[in-house]
N, C-alpha and C. Protein backbone atom coordinates (compact mmCIF):
# COMPACT_ATOMS: atom_id res chain seq x y z
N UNK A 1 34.98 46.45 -17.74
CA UNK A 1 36.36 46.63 -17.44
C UNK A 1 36.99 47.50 -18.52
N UNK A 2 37.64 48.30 -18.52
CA UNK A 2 38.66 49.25 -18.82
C UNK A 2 40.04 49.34 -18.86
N UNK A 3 41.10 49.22 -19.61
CA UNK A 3 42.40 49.13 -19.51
C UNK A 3 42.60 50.84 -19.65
N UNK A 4 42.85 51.40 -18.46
CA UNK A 4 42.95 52.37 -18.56
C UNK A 4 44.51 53.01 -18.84
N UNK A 5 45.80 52.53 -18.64
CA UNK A 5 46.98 52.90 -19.06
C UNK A 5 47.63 51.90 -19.39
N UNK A 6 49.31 51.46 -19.92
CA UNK A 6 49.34 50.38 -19.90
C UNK A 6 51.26 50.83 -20.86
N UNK A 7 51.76 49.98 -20.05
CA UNK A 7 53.02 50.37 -20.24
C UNK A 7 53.95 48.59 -20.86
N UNK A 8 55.04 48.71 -21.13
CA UNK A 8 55.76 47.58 -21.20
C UNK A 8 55.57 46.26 -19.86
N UNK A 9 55.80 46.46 -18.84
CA UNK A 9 55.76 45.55 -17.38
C UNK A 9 54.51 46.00 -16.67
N UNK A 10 53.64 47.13 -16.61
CA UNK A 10 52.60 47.38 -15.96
C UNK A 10 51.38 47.72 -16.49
N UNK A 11 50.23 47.02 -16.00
CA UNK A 11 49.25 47.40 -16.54
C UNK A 11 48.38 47.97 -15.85
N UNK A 12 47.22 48.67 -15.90
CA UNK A 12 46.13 49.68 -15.03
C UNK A 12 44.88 49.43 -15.64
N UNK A 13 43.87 48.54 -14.74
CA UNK A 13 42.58 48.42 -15.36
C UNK A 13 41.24 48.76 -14.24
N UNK A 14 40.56 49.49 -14.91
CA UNK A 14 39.28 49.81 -13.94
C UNK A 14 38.33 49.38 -14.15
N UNK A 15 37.69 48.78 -13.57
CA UNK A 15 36.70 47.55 -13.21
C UNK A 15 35.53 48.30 -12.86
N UNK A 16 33.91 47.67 -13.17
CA UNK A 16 32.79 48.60 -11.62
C UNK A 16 32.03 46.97 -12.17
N UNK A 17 31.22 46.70 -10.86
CA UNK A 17 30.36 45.75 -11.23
C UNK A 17 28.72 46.51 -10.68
N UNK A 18 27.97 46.37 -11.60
CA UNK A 18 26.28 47.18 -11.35
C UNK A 18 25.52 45.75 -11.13
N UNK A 19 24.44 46.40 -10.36
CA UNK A 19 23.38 45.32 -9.94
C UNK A 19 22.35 46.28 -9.98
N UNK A 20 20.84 45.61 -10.97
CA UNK A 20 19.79 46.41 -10.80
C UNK A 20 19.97 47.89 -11.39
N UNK A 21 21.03 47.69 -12.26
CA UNK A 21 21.02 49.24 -13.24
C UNK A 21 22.17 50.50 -11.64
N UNK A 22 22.18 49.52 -10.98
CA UNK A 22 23.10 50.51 -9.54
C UNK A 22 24.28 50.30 -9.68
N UNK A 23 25.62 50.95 -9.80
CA UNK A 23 27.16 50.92 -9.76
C UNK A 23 26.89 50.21 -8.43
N UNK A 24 27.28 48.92 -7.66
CA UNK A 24 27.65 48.83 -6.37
C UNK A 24 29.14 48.65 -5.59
N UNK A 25 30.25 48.50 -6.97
CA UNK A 25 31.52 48.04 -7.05
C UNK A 25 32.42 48.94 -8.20
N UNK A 26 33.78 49.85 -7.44
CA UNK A 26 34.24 50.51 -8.97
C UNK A 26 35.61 50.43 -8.12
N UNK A 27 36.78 49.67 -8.77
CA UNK A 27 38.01 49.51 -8.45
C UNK A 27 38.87 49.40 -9.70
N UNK A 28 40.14 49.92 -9.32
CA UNK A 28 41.26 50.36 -10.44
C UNK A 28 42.43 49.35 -9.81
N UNK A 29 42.54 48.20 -10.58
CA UNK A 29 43.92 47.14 -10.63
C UNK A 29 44.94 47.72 -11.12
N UNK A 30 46.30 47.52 -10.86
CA UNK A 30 47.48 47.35 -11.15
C UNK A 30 48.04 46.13 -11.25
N UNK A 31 48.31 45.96 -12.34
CA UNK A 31 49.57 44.32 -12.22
C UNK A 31 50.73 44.59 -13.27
N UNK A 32 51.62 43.78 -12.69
CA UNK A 32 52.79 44.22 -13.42
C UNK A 32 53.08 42.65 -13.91
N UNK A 33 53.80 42.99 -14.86
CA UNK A 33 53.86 41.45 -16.21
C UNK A 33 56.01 40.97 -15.79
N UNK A 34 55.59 40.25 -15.43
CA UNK A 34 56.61 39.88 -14.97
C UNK A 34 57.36 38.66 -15.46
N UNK A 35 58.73 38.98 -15.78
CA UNK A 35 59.50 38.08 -16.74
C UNK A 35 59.79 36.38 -15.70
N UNK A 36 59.70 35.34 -16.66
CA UNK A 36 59.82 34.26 -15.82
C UNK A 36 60.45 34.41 -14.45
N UNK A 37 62.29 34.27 -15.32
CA UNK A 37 62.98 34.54 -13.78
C UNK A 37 62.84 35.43 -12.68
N UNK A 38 61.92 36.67 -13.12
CA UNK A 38 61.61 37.47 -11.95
C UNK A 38 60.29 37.20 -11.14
N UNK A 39 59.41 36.67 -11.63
CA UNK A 39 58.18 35.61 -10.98
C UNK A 39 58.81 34.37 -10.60
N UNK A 40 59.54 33.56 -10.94
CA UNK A 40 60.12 32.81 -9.96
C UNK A 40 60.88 33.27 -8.69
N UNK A 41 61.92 33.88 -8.90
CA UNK A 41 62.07 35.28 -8.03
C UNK A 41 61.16 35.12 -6.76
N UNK A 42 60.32 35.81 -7.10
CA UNK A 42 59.37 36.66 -6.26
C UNK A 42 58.57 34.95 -5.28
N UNK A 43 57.98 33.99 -5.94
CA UNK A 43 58.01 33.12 -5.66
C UNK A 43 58.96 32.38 -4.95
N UNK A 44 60.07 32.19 -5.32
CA UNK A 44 60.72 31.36 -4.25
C UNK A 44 60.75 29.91 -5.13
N UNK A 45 60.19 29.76 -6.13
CA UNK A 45 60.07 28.30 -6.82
C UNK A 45 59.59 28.42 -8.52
N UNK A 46 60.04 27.74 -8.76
CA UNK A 46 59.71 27.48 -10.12
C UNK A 46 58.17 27.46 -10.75
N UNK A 47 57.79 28.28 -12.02
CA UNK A 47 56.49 28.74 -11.99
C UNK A 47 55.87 27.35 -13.00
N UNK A 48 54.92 27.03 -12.39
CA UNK A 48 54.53 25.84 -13.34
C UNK A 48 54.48 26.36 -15.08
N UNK A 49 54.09 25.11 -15.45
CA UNK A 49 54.12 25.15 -17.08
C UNK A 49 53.58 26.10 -17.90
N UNK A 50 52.33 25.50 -16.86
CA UNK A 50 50.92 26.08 -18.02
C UNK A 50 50.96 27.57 -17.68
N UNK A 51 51.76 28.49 -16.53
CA UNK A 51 52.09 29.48 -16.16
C UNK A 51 52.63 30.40 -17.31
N UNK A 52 53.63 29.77 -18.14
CA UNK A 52 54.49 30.69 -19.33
C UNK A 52 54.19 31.47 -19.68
N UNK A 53 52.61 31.33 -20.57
CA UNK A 53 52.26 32.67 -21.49
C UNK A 53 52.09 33.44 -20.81
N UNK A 54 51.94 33.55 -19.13
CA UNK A 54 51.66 34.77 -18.64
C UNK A 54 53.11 35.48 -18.11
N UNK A 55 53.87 35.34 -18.56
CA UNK A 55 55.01 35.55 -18.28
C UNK A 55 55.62 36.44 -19.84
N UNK A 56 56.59 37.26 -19.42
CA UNK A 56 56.99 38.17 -20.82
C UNK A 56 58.04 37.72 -20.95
């Protein structure tokens, strides 16, 4: 895996998984880091506890 850019709220990581020395899997994630109240937000409900640190 690869963090290929990576900003304040968004991040960009490119992934490949090999089998047998063969690339069979190569995908580029986006996720964006999202402040409590705006992941609750988006949710509709309150983000559990153990949820926080992933929250900015």
């Amino acid at each position: 895996m690869q963090r290929i850019r990576t900003s304040r709220c968004i991040v960009r990581v490119a992934a490949s998984v090999s089998q047998g020395g063969e690339e069979c899997y190569r995908a580029d994630f986006t996720f964006a880091i999202l402040g409590k109240k705006a992941a609750e937000q988006l949710m509709g409900t309150s983000i559990p506890a153990q949820w926080d640190r992933f929250c900015r």
